[in-house]
Protein backbone atom coordinates (compact mmCIF):
# COMPACT_ATOMS: atom_id res chain seq x y z
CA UNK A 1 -5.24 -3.13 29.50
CA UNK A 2 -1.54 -2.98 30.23
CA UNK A 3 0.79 -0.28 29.57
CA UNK A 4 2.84 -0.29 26.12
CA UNK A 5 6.08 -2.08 26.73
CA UNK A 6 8.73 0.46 25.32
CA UNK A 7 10.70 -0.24 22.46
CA UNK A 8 14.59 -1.74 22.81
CA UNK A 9 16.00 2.28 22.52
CA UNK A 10 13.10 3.15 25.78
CA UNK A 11 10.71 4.71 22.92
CA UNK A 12 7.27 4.03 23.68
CA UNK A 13 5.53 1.55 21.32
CA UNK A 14 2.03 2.34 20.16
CA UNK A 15 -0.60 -0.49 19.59
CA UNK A 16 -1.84 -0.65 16.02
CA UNK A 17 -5.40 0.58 16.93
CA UNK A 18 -3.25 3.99 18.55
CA UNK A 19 -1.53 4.06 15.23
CA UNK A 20 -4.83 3.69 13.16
CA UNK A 21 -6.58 6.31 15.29
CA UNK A 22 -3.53 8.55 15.19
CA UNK A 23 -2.92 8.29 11.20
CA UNK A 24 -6.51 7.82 9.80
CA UNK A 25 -5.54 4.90 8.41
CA UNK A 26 -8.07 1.49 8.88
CA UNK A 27 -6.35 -1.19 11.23
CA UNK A 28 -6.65 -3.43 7.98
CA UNK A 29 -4.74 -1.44 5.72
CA UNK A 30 -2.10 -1.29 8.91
CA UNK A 31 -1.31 -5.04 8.10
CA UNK A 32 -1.56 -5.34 4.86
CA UNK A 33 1.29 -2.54 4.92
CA UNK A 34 3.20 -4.71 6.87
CA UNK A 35 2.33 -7.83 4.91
CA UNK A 36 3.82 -5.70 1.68
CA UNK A 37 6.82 -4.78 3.49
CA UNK A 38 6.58 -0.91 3.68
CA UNK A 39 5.71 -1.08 7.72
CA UNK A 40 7.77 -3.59 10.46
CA UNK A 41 6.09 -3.85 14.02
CA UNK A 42 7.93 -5.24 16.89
CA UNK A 43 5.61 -8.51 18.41
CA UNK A 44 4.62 -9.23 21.83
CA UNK A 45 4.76 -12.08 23.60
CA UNK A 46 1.10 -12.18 22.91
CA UNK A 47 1.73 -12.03 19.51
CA UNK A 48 0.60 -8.74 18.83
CA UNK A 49 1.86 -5.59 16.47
CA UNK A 50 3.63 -2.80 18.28
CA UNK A 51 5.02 0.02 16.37
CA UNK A 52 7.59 2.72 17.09
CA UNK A 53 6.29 6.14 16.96
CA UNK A 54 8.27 7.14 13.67
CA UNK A 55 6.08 4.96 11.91
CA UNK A 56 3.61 7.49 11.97
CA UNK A 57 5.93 9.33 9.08
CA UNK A 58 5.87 6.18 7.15
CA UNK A 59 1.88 6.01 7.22
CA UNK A 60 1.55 9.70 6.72
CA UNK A 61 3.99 9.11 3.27
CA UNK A 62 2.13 6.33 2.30
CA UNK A 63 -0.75 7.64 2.48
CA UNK A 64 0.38 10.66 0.26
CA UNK A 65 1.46 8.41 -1.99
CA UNK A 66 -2.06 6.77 -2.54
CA UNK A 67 -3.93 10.06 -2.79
CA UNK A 68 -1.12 10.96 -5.51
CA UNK A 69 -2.37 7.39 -7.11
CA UNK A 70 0.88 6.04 -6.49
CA UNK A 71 1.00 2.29 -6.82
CA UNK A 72 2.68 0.54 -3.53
CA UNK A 73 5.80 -0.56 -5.50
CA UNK A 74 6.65 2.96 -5.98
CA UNK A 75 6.31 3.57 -2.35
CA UNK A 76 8.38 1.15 -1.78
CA UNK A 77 11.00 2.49 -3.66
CA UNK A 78 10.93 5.66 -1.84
CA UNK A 79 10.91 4.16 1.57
CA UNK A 80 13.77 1.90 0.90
CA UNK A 81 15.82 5.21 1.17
CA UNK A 82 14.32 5.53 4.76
CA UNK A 83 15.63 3.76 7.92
CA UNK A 84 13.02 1.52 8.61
CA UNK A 85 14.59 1.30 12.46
CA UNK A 86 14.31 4.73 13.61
CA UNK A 87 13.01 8.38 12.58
CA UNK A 88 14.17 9.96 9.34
CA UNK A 89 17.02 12.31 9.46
CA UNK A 90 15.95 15.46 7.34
CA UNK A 91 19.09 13.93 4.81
CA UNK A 92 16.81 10.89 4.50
CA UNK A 93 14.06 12.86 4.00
CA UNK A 94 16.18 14.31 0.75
CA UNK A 95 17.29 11.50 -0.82
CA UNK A 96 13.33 9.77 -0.36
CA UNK A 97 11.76 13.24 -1.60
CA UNK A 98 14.25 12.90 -4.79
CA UNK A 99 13.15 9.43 -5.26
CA UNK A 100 9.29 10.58 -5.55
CA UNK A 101 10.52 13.42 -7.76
CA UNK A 102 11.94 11.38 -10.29
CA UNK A 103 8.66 9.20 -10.02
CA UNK A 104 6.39 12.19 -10.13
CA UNK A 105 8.02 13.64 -12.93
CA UNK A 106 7.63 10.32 -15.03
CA UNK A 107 3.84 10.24 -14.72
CA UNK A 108 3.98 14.14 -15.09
CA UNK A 109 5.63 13.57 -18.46
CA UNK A 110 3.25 10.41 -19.22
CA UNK A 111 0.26 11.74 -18.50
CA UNK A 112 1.29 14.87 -20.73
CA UNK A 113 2.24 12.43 -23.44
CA UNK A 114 -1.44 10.96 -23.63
CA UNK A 115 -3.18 14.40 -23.52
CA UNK A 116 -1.51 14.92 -26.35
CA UNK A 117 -2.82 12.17 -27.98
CA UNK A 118 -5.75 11.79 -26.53
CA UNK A 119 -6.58 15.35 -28.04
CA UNK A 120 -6.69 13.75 -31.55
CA UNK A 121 -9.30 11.17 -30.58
CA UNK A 122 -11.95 12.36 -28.60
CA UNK A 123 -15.60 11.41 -29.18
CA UNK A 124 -14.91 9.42 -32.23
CA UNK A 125 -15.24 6.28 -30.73
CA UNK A 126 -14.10 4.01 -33.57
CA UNK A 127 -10.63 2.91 -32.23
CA UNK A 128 -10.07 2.01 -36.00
CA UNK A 129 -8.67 5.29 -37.29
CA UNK A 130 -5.59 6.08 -38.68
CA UNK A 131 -4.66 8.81 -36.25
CA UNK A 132 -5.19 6.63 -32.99
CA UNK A 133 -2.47 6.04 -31.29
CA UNK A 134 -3.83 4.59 -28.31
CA UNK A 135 -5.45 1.53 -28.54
CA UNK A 136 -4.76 1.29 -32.03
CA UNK A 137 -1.35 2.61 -33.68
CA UNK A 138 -0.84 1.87 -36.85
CA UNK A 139 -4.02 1.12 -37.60
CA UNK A 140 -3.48 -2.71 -37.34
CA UNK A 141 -6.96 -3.77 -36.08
CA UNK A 142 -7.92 -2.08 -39.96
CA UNK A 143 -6.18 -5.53 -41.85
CA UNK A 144 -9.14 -7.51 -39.81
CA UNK A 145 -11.50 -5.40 -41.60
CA UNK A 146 -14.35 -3.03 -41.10
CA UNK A 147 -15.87 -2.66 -37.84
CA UNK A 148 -15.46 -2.91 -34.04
CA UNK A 149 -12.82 -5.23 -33.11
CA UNK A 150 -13.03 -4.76 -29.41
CA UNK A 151 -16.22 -5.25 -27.80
């Protein structure tokens, strides 16, 4: 095998089995990165992915993201505030952490919005009652009549 052609600024390029092996990440989930837009590879004459080294960040924040349960569209929010052409200055690194922060705190508050009514709920099951507010607020699945309305 050949050496890594270097990248146009003389960075070495890394195949994207080195940046699989290197991040953790499968070689599949590489590409479909790419395909979604959050990773760009520079192609050989072969045809084939090279990457820049400072993609490794991008992986690494990606996959933070999905162990967070961040969906990819919120990723790609936060990485549109990163140069997708060279590493991250730590001023980047701000203004992408204050993206996530905003995004974090949404869930934070929406997840604390249905413990709270979740609380009110458990165990009974019927989906029907007054006091549900999840599935059922208002009650509205009551002016079908009595019994399970969601099977």
């Amino acid at each position: 095998m050949g050496a890594t052609p270097p990248a146009p600024g003389g960075e070495e390029l890394l195949t994207i089995g080195e940046v699989g092996r290197r991040s953790g990440v499968a070689v599949s989930a590489l590409r479909f990165y790419e395909d979604q837009g959050l990773l760009t590879s520079i192609r050989t004459a072969g045809n084939q992915r090279r990457y820049p080294r400072h993609v490794l960040r991008r992986v690494s924040l990606i996959s933070a993201a999905k162990r967070f349960g961040l969906p990819l569209s919120d990723v790609r929010t936060a990485l549109a505030a990163l140069p997708s052409d060279g590493a991250p200055t730590a001023e980047d690194w701000k203004r992408a952490s204050r993206v996530w922060k905003e995004l974090l705190e949404e869930r934070r508050r929406a997840l604390d919005r249905l413990i709270h009514e979740i609380n009110g709920c458990i165990g009974c099951g019927c989906l029907s009652m007054k006091a549900c507010s999840l599935l059922n607020p208002g009650d509205v699945l009551a002016e079908t009549g009595p019994g399970p309305r969601r099977l």
